[in-house]
PDB file of N, CA and C in Angstrom:
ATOM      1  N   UNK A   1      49.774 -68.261  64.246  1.00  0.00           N
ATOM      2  CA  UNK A   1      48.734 -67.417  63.677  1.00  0.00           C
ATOM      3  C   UNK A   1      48.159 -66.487  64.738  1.00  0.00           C
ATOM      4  N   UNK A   2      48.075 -67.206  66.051  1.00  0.00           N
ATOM      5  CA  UNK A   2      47.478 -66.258  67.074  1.00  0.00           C
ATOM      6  C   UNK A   2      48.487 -64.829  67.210  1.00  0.00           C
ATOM      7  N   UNK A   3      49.163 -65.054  67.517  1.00  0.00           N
ATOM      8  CA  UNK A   3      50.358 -63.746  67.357  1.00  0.00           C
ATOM      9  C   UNK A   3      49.966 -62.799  66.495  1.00  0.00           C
ATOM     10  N   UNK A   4      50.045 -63.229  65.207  1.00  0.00           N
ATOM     11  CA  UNK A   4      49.988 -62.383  64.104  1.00  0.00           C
ATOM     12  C   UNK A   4      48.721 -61.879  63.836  1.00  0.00           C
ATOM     13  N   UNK A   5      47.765 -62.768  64.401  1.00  0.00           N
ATOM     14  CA  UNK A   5      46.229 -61.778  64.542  1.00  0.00           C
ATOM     15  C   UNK A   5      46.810 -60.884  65.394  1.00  0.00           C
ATOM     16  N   UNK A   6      47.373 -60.651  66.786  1.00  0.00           N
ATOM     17  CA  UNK A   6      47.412 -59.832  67.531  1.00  0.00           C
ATOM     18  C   UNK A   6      47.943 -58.974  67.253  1.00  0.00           C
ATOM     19  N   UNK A   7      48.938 -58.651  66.261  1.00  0.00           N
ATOM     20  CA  UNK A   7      49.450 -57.948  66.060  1.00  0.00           C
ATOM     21  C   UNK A   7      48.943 -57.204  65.288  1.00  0.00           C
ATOM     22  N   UNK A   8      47.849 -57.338  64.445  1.00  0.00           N
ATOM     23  CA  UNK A   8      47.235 -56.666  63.439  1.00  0.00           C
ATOM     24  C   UNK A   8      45.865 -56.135  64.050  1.00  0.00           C
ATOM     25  N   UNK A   9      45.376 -56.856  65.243  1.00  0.00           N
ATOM     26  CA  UNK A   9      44.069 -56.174  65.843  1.00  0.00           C
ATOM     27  C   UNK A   9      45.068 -54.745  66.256  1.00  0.00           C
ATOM     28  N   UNK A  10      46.583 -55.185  67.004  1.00  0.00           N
ATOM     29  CA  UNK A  10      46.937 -54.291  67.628  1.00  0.00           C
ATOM     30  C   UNK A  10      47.611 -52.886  66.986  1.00  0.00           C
ATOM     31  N   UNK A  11      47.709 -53.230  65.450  1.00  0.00           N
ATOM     32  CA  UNK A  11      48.137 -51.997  64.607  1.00  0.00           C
ATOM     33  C   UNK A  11      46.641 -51.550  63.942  1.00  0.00           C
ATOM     34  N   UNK A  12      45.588 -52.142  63.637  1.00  0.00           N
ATOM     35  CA  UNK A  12      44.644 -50.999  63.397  1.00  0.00           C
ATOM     36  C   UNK A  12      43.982 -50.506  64.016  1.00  0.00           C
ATOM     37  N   UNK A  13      43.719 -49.413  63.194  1.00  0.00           N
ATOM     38  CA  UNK A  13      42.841 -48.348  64.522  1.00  0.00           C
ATOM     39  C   UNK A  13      41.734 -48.562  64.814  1.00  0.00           C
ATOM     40  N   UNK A  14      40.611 -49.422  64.328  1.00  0.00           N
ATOM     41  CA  UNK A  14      39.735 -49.704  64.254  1.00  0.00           C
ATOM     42  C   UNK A  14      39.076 -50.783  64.942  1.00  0.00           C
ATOM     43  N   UNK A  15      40.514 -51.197  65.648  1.00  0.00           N
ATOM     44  CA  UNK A  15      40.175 -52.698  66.261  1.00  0.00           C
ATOM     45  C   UNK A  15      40.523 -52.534  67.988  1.00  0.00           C
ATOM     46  N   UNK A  16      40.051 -53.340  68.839  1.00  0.00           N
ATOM     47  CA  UNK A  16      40.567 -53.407  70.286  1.00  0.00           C
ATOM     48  C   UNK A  16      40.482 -54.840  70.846  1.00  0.00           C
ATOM     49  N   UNK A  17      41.681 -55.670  70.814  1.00  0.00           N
ATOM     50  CA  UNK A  17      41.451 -56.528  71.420  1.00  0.00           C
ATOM     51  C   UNK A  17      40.936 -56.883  72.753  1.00  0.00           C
ATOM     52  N   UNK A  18      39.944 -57.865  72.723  1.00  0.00           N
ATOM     53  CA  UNK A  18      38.815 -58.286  73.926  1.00  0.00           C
ATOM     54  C   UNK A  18      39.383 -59.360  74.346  1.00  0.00           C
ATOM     55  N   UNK A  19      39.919 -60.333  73.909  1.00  0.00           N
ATOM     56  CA  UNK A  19      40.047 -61.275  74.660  1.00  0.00           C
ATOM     57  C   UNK A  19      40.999 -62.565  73.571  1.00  0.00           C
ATOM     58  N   UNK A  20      41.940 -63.485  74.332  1.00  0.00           N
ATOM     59  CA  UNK A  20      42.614 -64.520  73.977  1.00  0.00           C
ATOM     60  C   UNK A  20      42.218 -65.708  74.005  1.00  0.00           C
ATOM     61  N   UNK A  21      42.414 -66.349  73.384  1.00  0.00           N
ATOM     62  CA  UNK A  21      41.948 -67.933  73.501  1.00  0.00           C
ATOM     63  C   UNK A  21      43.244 -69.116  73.120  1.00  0.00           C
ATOM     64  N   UNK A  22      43.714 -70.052  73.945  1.00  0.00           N
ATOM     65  CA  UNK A  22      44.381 -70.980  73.673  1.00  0.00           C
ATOM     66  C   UNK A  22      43.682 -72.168  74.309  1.00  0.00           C
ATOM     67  N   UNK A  23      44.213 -73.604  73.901  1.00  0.00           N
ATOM     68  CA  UNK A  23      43.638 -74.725  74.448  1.00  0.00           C
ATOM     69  C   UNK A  23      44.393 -74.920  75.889  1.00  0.00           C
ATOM     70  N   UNK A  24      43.325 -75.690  76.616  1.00  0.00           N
ATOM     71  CA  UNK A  24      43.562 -75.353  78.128  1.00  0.00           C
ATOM     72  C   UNK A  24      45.360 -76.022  78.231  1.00  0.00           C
ATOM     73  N   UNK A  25      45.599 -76.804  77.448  1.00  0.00           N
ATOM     74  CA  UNK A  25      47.127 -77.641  77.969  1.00  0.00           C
ATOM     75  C   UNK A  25      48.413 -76.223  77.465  1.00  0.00           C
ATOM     76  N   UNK A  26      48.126 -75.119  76.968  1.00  0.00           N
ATOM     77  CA  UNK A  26      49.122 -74.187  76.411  1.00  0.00           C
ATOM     78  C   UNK A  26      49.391 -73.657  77.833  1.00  0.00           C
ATOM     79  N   UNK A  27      50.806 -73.433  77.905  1.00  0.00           N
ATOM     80  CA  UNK A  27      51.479 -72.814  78.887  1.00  0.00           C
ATOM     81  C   UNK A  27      51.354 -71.537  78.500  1.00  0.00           C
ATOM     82  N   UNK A  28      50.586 -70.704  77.866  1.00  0.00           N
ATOM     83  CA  UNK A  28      50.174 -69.395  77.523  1.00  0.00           C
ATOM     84  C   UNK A  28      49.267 -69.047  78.031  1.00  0.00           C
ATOM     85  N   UNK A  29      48.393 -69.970  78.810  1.00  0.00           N
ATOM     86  CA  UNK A  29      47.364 -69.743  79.523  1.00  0.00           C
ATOM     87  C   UNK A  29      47.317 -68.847  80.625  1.00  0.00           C
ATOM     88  N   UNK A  30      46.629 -67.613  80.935  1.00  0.00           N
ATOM     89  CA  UNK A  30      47.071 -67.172  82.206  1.00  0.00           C
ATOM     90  C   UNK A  30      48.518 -65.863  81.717  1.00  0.00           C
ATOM     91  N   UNK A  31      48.387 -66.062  80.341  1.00  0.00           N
ATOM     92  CA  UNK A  31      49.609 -65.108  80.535  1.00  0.00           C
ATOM     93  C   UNK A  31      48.742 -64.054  79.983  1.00  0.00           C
ATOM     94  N   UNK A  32      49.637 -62.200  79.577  1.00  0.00           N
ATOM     95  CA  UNK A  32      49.251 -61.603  79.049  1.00  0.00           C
ATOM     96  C   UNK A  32      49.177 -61.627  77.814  1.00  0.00           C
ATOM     97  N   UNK A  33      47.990 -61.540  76.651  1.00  0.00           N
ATOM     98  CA  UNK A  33      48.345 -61.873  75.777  1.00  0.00           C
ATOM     99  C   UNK A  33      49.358 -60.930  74.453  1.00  0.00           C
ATOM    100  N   UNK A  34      49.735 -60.353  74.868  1.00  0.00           N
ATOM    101  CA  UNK A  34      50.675 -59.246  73.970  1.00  0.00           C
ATOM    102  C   UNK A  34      51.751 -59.259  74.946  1.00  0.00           C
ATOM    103  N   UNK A  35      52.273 -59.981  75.637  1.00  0.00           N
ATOM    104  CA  UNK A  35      53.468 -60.060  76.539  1.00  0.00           C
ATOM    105  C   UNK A  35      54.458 -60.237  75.348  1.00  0.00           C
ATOM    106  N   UNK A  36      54.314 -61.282  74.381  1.00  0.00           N
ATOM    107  CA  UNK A  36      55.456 -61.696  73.713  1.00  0.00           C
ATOM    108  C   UNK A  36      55.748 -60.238  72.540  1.00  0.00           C
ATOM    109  N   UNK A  37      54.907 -58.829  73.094  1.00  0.00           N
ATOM    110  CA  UNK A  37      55.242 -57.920  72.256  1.00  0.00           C
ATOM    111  C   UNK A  37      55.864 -56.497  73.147  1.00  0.00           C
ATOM    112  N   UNK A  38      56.177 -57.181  74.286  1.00  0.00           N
ATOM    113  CA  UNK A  38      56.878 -56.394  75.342  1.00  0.00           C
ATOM    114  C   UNK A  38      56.040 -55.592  76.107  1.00  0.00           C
ATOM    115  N   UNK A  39      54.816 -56.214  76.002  1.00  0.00           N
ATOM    116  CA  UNK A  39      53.625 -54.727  76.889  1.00  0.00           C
ATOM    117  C   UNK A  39      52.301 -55.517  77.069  1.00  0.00           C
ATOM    118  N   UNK A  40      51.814 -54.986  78.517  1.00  0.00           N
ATOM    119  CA  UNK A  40      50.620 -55.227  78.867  1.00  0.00           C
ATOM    120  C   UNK A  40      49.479 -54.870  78.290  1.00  0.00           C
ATOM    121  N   UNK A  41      48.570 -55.772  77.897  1.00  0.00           N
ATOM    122  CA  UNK A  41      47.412 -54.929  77.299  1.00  0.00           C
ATOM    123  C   UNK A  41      46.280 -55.356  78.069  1.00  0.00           C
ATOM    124  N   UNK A  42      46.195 -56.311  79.514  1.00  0.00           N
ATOM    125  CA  UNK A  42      45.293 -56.292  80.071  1.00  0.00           C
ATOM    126  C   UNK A  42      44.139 -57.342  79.637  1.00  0.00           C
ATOM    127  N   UNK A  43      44.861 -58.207  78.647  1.00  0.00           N
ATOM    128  CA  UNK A  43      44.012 -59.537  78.554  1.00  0.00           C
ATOM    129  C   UNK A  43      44.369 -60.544  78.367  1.00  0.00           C
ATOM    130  N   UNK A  44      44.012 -61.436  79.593  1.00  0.00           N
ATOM    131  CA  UNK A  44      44.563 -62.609  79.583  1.00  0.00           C
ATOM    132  C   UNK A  44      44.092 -63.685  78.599  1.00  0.00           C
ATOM    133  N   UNK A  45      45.379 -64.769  78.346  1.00  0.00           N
ATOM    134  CA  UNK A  45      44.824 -65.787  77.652  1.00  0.00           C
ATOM    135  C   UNK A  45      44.034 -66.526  78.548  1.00  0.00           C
ATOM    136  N   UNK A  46      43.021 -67.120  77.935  1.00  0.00           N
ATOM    137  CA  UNK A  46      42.003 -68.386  78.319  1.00  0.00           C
ATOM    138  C   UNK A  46      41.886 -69.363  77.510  1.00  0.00           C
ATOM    139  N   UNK A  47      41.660 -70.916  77.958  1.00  0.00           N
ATOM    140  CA  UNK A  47      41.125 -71.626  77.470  1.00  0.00           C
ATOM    141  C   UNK A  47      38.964 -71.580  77.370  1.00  0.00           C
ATOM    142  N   UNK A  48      39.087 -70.740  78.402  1.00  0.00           N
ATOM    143  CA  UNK A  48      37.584 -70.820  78.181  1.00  0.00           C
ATOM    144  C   UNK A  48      36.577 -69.718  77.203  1.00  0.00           C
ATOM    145  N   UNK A  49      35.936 -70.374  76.504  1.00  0.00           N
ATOM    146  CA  UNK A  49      35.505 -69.797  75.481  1.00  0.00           C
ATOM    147  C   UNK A  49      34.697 -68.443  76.145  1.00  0.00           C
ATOM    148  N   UNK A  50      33.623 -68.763  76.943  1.00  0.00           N
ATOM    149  CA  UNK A  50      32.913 -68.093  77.517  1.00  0.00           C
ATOM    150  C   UNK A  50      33.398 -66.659  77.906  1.00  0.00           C
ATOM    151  N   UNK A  51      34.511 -67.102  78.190  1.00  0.00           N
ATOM    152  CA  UNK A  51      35.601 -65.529  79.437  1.00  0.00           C
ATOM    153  C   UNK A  51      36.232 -65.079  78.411  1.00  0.00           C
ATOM    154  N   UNK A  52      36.840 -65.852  77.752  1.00  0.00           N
ATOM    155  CA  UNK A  52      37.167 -64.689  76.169  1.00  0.00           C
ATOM    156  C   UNK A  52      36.711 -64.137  75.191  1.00  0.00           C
ATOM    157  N   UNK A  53      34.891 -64.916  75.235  1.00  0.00           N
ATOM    158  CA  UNK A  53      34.260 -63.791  74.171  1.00  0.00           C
ATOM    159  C   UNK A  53      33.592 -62.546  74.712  1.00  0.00           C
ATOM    160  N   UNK A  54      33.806 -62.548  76.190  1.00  0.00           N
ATOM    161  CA  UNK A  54      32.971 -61.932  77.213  1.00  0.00           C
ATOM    162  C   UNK A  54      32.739 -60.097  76.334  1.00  0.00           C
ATOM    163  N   UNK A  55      33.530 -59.508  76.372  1.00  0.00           N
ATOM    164  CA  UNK A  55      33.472 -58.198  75.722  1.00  0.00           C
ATOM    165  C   UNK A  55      33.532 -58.005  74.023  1.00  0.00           C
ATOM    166  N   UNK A  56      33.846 -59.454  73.381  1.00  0.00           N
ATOM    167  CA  UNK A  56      33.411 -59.170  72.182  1.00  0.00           C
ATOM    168  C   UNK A  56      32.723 -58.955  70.880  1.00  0.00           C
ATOM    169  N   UNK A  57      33.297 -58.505  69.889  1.00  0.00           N
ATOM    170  CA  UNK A  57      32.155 -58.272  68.856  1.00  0.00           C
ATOM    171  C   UNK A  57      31.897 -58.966  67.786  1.00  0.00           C
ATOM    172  N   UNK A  58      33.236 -59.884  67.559  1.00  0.00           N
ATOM    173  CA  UNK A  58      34.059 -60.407  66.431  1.00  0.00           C
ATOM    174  C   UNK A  58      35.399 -61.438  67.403  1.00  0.00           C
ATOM    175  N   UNK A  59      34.767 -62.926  67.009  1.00  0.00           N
ATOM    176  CA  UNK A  59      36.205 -64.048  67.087  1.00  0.00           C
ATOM    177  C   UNK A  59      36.320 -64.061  65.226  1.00  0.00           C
ATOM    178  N   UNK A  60      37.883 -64.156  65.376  1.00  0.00           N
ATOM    179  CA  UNK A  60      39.285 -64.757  64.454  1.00  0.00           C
ATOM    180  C   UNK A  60      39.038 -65.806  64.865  1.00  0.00           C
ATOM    181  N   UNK A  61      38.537 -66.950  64.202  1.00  0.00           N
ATOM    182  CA  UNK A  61      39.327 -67.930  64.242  1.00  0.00           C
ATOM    183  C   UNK A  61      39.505 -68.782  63.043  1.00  0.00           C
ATOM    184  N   UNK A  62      40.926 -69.412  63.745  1.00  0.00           N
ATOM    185  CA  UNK A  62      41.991 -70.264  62.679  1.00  0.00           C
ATOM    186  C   UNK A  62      42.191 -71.183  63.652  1.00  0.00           C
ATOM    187  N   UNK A  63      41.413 -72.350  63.115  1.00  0.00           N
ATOM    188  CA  UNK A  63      41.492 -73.391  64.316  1.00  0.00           C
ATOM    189  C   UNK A  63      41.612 -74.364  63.107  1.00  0.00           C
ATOM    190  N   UNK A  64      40.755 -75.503  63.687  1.00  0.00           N
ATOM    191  CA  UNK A  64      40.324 -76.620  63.017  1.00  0.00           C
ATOM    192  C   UNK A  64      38.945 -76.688  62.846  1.00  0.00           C
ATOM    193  N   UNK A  65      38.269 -77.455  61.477  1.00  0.00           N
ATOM    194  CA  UNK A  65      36.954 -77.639  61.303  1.00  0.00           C
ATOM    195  C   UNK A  65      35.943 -78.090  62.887  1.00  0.00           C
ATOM    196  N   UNK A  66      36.547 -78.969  63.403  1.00  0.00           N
ATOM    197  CA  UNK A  66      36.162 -79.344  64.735  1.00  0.00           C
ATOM    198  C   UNK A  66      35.949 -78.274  65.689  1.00  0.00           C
ATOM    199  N   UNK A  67      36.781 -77.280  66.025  1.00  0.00           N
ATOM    200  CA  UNK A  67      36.680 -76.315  66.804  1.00  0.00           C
ATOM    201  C   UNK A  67      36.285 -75.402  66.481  1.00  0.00           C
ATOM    202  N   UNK A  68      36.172 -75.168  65.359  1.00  0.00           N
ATOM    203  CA  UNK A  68      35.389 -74.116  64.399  1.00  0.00           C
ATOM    204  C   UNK A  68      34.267 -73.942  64.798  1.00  0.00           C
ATOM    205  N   UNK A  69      33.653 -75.261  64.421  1.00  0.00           N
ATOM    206  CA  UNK A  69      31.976 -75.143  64.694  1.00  0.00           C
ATOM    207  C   UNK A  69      31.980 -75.495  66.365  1.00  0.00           C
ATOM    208  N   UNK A  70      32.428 -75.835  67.005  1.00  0.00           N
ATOM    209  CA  UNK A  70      31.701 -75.764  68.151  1.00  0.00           C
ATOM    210  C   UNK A  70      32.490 -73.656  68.990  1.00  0.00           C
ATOM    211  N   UNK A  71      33.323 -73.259  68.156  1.00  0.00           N
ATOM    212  CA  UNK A  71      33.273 -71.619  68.793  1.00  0.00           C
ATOM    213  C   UNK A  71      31.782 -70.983  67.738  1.00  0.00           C
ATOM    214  N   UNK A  72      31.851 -71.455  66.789  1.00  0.00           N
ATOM    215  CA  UNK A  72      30.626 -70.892  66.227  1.00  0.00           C
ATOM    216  C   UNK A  72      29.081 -71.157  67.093  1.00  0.00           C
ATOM    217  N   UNK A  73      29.409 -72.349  67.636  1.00  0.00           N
ATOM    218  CA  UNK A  73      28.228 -72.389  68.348  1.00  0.00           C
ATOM    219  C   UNK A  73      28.250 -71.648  69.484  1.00  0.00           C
ATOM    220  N   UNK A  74      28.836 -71.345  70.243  1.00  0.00           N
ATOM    221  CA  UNK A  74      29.054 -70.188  71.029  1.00  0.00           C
ATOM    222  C   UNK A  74      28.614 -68.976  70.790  1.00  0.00           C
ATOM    223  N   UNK A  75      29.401 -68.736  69.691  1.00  0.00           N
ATOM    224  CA  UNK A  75      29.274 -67.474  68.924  1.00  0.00           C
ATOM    225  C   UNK A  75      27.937 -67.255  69.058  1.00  0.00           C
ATOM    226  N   UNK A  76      27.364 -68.315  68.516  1.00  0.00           N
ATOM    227  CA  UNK A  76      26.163 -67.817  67.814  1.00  0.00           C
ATOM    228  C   UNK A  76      24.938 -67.764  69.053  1.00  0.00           C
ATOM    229  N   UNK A  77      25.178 -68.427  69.949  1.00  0.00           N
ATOM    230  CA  UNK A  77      24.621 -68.346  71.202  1.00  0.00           C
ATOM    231  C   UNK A  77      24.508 -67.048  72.160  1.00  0.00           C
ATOM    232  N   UNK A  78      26.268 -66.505  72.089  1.00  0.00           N
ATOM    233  CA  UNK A  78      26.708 -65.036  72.463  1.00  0.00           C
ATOM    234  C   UNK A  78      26.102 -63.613  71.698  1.00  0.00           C
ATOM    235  N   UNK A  79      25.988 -63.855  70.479  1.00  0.00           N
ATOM    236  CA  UNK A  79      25.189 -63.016  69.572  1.00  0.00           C
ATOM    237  C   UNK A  79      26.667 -62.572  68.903  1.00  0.00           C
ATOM    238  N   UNK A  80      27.916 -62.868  68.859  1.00  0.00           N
ATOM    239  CA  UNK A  80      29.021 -62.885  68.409  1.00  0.00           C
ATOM    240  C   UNK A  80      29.343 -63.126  67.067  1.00  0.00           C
ATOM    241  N   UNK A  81      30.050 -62.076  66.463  1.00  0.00           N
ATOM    242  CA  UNK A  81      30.173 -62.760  64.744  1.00  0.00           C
ATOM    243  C   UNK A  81      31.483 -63.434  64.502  1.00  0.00           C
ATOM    244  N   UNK A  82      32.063 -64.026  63.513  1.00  0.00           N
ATOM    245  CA  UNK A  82      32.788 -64.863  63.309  1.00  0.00           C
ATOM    246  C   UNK A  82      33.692 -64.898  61.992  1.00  0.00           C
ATOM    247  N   UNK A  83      34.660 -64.465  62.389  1.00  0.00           N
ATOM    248  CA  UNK A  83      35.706 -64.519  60.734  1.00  0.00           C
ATOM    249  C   UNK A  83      36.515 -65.843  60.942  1.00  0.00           C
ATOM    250  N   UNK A  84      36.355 -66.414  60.048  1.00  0.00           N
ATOM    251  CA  UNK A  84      36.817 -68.084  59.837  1.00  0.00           C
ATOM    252  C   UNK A  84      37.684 -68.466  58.652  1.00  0.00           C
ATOM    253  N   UNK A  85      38.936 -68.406  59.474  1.00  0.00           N
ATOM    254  CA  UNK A  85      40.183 -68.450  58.356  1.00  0.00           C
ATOM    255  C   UNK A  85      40.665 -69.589  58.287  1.00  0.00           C
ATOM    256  N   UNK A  86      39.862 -70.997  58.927  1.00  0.00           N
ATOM    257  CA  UNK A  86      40.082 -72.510  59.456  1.00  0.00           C
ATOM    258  C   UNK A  86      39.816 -72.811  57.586  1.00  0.00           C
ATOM    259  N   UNK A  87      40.570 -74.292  57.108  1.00  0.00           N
ATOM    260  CA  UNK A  87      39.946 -74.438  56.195  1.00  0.00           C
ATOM    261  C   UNK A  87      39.555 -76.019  56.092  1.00  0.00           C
ATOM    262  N   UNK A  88      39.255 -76.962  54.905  1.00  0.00           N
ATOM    263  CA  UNK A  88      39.173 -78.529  55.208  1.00  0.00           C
ATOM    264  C   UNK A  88      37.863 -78.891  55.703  1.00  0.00           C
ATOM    265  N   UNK A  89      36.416 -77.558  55.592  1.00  0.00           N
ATOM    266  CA  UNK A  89      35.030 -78.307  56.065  1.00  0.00           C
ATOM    267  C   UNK A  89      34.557 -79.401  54.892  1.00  0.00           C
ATOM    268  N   UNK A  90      33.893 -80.119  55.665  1.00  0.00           N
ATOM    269  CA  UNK A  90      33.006 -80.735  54.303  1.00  0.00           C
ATOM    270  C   UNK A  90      31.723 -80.121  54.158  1.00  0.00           C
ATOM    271  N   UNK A  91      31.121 -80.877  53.579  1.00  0.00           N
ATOM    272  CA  UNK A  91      29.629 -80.371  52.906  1.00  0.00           C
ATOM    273  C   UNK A  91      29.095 -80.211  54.068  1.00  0.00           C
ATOM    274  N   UNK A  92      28.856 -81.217  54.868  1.00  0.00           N
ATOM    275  CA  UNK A  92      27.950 -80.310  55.484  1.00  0.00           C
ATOM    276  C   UNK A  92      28.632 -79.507  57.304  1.00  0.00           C
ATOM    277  N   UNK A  93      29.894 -79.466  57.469  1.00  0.00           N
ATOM    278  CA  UNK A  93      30.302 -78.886  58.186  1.00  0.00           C
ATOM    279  C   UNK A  93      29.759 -77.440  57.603  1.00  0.00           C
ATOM    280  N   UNK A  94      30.136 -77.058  56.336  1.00  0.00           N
ATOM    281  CA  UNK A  94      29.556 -75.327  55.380  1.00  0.00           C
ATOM    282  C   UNK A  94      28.321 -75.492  55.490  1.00  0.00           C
ATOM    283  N   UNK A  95      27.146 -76.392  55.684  1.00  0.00           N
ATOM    284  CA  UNK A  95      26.081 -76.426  55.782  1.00  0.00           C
ATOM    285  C   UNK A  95      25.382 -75.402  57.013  1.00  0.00           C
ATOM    286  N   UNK A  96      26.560 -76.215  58.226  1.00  0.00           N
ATOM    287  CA  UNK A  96      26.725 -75.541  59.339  1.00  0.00           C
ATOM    288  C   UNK A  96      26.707 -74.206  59.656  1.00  0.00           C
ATOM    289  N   UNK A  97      27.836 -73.758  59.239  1.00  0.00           N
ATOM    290  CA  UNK A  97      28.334 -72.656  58.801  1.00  0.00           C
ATOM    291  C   UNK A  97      27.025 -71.780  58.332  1.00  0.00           C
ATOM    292  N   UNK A  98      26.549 -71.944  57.018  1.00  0.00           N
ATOM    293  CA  UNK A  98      25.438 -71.521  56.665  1.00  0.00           C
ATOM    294  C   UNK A  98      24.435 -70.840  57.506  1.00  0.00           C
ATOM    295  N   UNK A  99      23.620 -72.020  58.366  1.00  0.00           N
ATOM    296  CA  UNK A  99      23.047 -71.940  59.169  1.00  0.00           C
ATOM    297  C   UNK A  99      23.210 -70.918  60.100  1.00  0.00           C
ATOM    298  N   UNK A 100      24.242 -71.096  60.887  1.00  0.00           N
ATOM    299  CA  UNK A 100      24.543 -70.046  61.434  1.00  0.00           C
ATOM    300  C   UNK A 100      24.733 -68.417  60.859  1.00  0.00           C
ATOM    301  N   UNK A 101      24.688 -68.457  59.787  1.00  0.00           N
ATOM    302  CA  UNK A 101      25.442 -67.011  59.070  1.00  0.00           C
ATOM    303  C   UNK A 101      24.046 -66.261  59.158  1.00  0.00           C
ATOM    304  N   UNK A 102      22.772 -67.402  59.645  1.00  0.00           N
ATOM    305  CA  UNK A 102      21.231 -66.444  59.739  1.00  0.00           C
ATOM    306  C   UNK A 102      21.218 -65.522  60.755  1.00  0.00           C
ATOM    307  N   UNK A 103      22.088 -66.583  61.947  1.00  0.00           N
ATOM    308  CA  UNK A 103      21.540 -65.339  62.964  1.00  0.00           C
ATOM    309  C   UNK A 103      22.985 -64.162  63.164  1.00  0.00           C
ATOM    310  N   UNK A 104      24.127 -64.797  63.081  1.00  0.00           N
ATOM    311  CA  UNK A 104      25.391 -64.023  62.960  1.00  0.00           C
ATOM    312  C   UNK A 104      26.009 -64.029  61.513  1.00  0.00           C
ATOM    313  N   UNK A 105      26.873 -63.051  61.819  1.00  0.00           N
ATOM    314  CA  UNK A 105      27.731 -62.937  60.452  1.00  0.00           C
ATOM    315  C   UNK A 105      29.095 -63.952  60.262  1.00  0.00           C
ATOM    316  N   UNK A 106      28.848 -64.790  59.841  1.00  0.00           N
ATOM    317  CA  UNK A 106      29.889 -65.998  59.910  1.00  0.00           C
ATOM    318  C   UNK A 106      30.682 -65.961  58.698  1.00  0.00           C
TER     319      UNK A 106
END
Protein backbone atom coordinates (compact mmCIF):
# COMPACT_ATOMS: atom_id res chain seq x y z
CA UNK A 1 0.00 0.00 0.00
CA UNK A 2 2.90 2.30 0.85
CA UNK A 3 4.09 2.26 -2.79
CA UNK A 4 0.91 2.89 -4.23
CA UNK A 5 0.24 5.91 -1.97
CA UNK A 6 3.49 7.09 -3.43
CA UNK A 7 2.74 6.82 -6.46
CA UNK A 8 -0.38 8.74 -6.43
CA UNK A 9 0.99 11.64 -4.04
CA UNK A 10 3.59 11.43 -6.90
CA UNK A 11 1.12 11.74 -10.00
CA UNK A 12 -1.04 14.55 -8.57
CA UNK A 13 -0.43 17.88 -8.90
CA UNK A 14 -1.64 18.91 -5.89
CA UNK A 15 0.33 16.82 -3.67
CA UNK A 16 4.27 16.80 -2.52
CA UNK A 17 5.53 14.16 -0.71
CA UNK A 18 7.10 15.10 2.89
CA UNK A 19 8.09 12.25 4.28
CA UNK A 20 8.10 8.07 4.59
CA UNK A 21 7.36 5.96 7.29
CA UNK A 22 8.16 2.17 7.76
CA UNK A 23 8.58 0.09 11.03
CA UNK A 24 12.06 0.37 12.37
CA UNK A 25 12.90 -3.69 11.46
CA UNK A 26 12.09 -2.80 7.35
CA UNK A 27 15.19 -2.91 5.36
CA UNK A 28 13.60 0.18 3.58
CA UNK A 29 14.67 2.16 6.22
CA UNK A 30 17.21 4.72 5.27
CA UNK A 31 16.42 4.22 1.71
CA UNK A 32 14.99 6.72 -0.80
CA UNK A 33 11.59 6.52 -0.75
CA UNK A 34 10.62 6.54 -4.58
CA UNK A 35 13.88 4.57 -5.34
CA UNK A 36 11.72 1.54 -6.23
CA UNK A 37 10.37 4.14 -9.02
CA UNK A 38 13.84 4.73 -10.48
CA UNK A 39 14.40 8.39 -9.04
CA UNK A 40 15.39 10.39 -6.18
CA UNK A 41 12.95 12.45 -4.54
CA UNK A 42 14.94 13.38 -1.50
CA UNK A 43 13.02 11.60 1.26
CA UNK A 44 14.09 9.20 3.24
CA UNK A 45 12.23 6.37 4.80
CA UNK A 46 11.97 6.48 8.68
CA UNK A 47 10.81 4.56 11.32
CA UNK A 48 10.46 7.63 13.36
CA UNK A 49 7.30 9.25 13.46
CA UNK A 50 8.52 12.59 14.54
CA UNK A 51 11.22 13.01 11.37
CA UNK A 52 8.58 11.98 8.96
CA UNK A 53 5.84 14.19 9.87
CA UNK A 54 8.41 16.95 10.18
CA UNK A 55 7.24 19.05 6.92
CA UNK A 56 3.81 17.73 6.81
CA UNK A 57 0.29 18.60 6.28
CA UNK A 58 -1.52 15.34 5.88
CA UNK A 59 -0.36 11.39 7.07
CA UNK A 60 -1.98 8.35 4.83
CA UNK A 61 -2.25 5.98 6.94
CA UNK A 62 -3.02 2.23 6.36
CA UNK A 63 -1.69 0.60 9.24
CA UNK A 64 -3.36 -1.20 11.96
CA UNK A 65 -6.02 -0.02 14.58
CA UNK A 66 -3.02 -0.09 17.10
CA UNK A 67 -0.81 2.14 15.13
CA UNK A 68 -3.43 4.15 13.95
CA UNK A 69 -4.19 5.73 17.07
CA UNK A 70 -0.98 6.10 18.48
CA UNK A 71 0.20 8.18 14.70
CA UNK A 72 -3.01 9.99 15.42
CA UNK A 73 -1.73 10.89 18.59
CA UNK A 74 1.13 12.43 17.13
CA UNK A 75 -0.74 13.86 14.62
CA UNK A 76 -2.73 15.47 16.73
CA UNK A 77 0.03 16.74 18.94
CA UNK A 78 1.94 17.99 15.52
CA UNK A 79 -1.21 19.92 14.50
CA UNK A 80 -1.19 17.25 11.51
CA UNK A 81 -4.34 15.90 9.78
CA UNK A 82 -5.00 12.37 9.10
CA UNK A 83 -6.58 10.21 6.27
CA UNK A 84 -7.21 6.72 7.75
CA UNK A 85 -7.64 3.95 5.35
CA UNK A 86 -6.72 1.28 8.47
CA UNK A 87 -9.93 -0.63 9.14
CA UNK A 88 -11.21 -3.26 12.26
CA UNK A 89 -11.61 -0.19 15.15
CA UNK A 90 -13.96 -0.93 17.80
CA UNK A 91 -16.28 1.31 19.55
CA UNK A 92 -14.31 2.95 21.26
CA UNK A 93 -11.00 2.92 19.29
CA UNK A 94 -13.80 5.47 16.70
CA UNK A 95 -14.47 7.06 19.93
CA UNK A 96 -10.86 7.93 19.70
CA UNK A 97 -10.83 8.85 16.49
CA UNK A 98 -13.69 11.20 17.20
CA UNK A 99 -12.02 12.95 19.71
CA UNK A 100 -9.36 13.75 17.90
CA UNK A 101 -11.27 14.91 14.64
CA UNK A 102 -11.86 18.25 17.30
CA UNK A 103 -8.66 19.44 17.07
CA UNK A 104 -7.49 17.83 13.52
CA UNK A 105 -9.17 16.60 10.59
CA UNK A 106 -9.13 12.85 11.09
Amino acid sequence: MGRMLIEAVRAADDCELAGALDVAASPAVGSDATAFLGYASGVSITPDLHAGLKNAQVLIDFTRPEGTLAHLKVCRELGVNVVIGTTGFSDAQKADIAAAAEDIAS
